[in-house]
C-alpha atoms as a PDB file:
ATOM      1  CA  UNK A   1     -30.803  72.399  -8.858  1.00  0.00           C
ATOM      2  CA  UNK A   2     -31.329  69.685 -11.804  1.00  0.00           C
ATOM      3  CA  UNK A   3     -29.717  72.426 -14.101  1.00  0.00           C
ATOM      4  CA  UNK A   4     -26.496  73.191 -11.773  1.00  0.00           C
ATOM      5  CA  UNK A   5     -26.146  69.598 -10.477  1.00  0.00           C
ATOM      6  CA  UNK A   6     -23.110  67.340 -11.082  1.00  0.00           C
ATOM      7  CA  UNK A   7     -24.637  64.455 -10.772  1.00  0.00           C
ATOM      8  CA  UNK A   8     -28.081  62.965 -10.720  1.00  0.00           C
ATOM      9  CA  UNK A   9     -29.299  59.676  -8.755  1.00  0.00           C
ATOM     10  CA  UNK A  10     -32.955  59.224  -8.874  1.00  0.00           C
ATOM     11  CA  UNK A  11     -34.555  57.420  -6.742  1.00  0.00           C
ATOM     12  CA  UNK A  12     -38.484  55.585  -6.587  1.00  0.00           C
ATOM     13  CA  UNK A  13     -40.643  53.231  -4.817  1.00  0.00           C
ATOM     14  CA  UNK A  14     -42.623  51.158  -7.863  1.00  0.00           C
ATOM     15  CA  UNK A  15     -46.159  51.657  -7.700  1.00  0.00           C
ATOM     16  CA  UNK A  16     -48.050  49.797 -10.596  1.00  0.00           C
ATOM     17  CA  UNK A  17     -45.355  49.288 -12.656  1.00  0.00           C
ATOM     18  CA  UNK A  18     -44.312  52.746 -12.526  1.00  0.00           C
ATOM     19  CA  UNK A  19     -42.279  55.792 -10.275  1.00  0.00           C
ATOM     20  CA  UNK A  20     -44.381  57.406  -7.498  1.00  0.00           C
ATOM     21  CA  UNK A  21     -46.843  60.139  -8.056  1.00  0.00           C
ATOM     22  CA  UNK A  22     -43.956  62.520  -6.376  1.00  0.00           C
ATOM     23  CA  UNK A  23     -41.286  61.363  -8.553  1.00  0.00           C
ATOM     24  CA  UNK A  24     -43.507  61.662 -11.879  1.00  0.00           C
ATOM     25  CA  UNK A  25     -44.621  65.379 -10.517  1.00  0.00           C
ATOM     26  CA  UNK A  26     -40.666  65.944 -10.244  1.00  0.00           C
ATOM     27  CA  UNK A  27     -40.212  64.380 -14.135  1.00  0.00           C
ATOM     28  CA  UNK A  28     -43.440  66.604 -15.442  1.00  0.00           C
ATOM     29  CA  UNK A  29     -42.006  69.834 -13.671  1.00  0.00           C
ATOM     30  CA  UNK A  30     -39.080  69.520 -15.919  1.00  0.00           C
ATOM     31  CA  UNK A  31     -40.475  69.658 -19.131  1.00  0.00           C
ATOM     32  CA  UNK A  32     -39.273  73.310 -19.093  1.00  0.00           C
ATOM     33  CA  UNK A  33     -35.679  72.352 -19.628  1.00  0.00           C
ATOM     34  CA  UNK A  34     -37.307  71.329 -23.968  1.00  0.00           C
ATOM     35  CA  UNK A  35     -38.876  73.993 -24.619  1.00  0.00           C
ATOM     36  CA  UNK A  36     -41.198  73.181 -27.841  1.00  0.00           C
ATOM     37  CA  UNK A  37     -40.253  74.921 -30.810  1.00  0.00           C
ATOM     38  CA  UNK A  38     -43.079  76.514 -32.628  1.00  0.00           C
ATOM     39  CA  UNK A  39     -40.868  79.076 -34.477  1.00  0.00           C
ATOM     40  CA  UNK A  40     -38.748  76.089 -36.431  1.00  0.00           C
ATOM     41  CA  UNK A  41     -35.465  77.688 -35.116  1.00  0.00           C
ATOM     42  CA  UNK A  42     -34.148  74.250 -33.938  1.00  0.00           C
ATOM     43  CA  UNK A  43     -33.135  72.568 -37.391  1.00  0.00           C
ATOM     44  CA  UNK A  44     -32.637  69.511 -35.219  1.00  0.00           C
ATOM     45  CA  UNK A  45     -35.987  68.849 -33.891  1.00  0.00           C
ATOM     46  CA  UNK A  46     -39.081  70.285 -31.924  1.00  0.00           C
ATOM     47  CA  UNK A  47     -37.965  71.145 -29.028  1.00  0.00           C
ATOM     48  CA  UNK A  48     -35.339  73.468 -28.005  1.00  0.00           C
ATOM     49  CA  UNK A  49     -32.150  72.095 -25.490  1.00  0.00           C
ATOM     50  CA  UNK A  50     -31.645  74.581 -22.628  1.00  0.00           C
ATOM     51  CA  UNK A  51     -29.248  72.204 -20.733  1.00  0.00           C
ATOM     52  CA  UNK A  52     -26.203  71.934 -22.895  1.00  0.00           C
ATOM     53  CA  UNK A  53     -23.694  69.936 -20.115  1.00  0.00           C
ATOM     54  CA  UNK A  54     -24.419  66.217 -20.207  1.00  0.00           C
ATOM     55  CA  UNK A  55     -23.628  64.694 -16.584  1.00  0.00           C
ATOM     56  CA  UNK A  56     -23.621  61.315 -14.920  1.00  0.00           C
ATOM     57  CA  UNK A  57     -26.487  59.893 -13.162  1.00  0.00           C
ATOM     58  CA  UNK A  58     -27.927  56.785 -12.042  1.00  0.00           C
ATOM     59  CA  UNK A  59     -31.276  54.753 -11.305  1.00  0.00           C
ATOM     60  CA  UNK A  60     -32.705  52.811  -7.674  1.00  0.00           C
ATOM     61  CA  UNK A  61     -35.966  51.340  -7.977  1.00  0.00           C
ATOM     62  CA  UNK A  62     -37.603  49.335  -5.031  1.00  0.00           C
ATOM     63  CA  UNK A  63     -40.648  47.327  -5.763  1.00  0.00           C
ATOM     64  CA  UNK A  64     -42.538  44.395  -4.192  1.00  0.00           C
ATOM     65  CA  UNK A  65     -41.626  40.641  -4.595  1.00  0.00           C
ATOM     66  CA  UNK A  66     -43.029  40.394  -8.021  1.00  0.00           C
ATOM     67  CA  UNK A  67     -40.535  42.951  -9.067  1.00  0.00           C
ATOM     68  CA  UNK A  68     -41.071  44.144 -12.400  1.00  0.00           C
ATOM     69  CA  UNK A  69     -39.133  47.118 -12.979  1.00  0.00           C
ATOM     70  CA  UNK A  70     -39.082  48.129 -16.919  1.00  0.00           C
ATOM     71  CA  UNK A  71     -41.757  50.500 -16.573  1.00  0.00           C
ATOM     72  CA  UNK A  72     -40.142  52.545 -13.951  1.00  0.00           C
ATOM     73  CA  UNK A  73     -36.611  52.525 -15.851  1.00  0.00           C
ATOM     74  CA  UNK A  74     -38.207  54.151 -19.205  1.00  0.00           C
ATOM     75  CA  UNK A  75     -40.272  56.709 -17.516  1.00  0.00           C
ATOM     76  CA  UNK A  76     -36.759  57.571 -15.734  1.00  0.00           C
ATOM     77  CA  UNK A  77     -34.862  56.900 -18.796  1.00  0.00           C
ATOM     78  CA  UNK A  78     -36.615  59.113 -20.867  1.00  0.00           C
ATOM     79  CA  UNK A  79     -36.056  61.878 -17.749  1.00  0.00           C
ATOM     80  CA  UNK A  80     -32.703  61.321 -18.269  1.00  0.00           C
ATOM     81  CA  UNK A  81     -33.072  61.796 -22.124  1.00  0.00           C
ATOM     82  CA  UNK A  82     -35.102  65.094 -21.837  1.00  0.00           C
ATOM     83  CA  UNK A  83     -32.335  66.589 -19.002  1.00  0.00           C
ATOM     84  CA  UNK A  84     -28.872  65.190 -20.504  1.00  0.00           C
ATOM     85  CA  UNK A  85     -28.015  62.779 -17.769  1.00  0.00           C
ATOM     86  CA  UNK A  86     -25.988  59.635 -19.030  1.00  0.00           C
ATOM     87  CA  UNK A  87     -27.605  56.914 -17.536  1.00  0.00           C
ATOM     88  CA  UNK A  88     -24.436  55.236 -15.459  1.00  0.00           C
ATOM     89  CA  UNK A  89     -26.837  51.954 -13.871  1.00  0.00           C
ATOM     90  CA  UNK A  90     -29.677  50.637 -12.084  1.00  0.00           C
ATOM     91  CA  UNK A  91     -29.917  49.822  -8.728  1.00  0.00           C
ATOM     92  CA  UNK A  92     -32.932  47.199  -7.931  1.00  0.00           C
ATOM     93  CA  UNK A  93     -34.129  46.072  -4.887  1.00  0.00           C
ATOM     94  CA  UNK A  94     -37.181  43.787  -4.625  1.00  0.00           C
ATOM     95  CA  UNK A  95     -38.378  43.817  -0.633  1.00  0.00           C
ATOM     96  CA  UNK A  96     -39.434  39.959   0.289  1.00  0.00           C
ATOM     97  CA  UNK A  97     -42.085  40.941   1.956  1.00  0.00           C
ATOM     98  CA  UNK A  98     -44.690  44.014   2.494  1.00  0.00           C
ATOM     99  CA  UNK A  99     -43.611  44.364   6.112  1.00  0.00           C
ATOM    100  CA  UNK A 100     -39.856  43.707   5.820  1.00  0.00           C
ATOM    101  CA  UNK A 101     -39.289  47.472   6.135  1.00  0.00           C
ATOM    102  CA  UNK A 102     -35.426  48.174   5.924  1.00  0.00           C
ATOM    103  CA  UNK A 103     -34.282  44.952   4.572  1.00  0.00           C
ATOM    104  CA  UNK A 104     -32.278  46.532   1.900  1.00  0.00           C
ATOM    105  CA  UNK A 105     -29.806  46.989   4.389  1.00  0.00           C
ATOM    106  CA  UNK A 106     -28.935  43.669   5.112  1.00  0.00           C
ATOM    107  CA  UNK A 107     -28.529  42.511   1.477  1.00  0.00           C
ATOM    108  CA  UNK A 108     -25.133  42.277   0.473  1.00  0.00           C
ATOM    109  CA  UNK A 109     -25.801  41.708  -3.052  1.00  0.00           C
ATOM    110  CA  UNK A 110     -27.302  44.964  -3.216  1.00  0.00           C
ATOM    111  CA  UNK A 111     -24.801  46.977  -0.971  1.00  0.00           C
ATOM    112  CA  UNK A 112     -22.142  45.606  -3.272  1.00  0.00           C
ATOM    113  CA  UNK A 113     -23.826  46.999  -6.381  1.00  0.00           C
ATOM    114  CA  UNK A 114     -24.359  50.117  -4.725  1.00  0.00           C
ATOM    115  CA  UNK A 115     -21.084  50.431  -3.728  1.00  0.00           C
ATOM    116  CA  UNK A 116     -19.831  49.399  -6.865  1.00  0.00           C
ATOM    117  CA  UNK A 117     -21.934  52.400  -8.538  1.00  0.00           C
ATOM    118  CA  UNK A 118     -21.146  54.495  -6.328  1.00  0.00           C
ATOM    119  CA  UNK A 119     -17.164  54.027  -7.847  1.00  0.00           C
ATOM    120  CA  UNK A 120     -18.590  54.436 -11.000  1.00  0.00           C
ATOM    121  CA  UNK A 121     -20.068  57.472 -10.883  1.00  0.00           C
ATOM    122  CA  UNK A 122     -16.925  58.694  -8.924  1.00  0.00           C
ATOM    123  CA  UNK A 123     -14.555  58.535 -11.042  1.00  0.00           C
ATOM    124  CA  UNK A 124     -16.954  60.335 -13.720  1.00  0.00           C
ATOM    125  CA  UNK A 125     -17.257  62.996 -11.587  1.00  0.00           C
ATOM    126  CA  UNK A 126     -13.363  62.692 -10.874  1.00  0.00           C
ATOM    127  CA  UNK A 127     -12.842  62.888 -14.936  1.00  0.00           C
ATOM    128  CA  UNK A 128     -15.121  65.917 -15.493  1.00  0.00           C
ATOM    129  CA  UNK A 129     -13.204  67.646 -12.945  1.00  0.00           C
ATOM    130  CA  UNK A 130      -9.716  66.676 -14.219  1.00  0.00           C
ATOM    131  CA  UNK A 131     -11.053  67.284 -17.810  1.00  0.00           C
ATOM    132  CA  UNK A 132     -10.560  63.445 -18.892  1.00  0.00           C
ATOM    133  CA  UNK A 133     -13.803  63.031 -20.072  1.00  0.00           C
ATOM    134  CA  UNK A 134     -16.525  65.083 -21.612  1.00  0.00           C
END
């Protein structure tokens, strides 16, 4: 799916600074995608690109009220590096409170962000199928 996909929005609760034991499973289970190179036949480096096609794709990160999301963003980021995903934004979303479950969806600073990536990453797609944009 991550090799025939248009588009890719990942998603992750922060747990201790970091994505979720599911979503760093995910990440690990795509190291197949750069292969390493132990015959040298890449001049360019160690590892070998299977995915050729760069597409869009985007980051949402929910964490607590301290909200401290950096270490989250470069595990993903570095996804993104290793699968040839442009990284298009980052979606944030610190909950006020540990029982406050849902409140994301009565922030409008945050459903305006989303909806504003959400264009974004639209009219990507809407390039790559009209052949506007690589």
């Amino acid at each position: 799916m991550v090799e025939k996909c248009d588009c890719l929005l990942f998603g992750s609760p922060v747990y201790f600074d970091s994505v979720s034991g599911q979503a760093k499973t995910f990440i690990d289970r795509c190291n197949c995608f750069r292969p390493a190179d132990f015959a040298g036949k890449n001049p360019n480096g160690k590892f070998i690109k299977l995915l050729k096609r760069q597409r869009p794709g985007a980051m949402v990160l929910v964490g607590g009220e301290r909200g401290w999301f950096e270490g989250a963003r470069r595990v993903i980021a570095g996804f993104f590096k290793w699968v040839e995903v442009t990284n298009e934004g980052l979606i944030t979303y610190c909950s006020p409170g540990f029982y406050d479950r849902g409140s994301a969806n009565s922030d409008d600073e945050v459903s305006n962000h989303t909806a504003e990536l959400g264009k974004k990453l639209a009219a990507k797609l809407l390039g790559q199928v009209s052949g506007d944009s690589p």
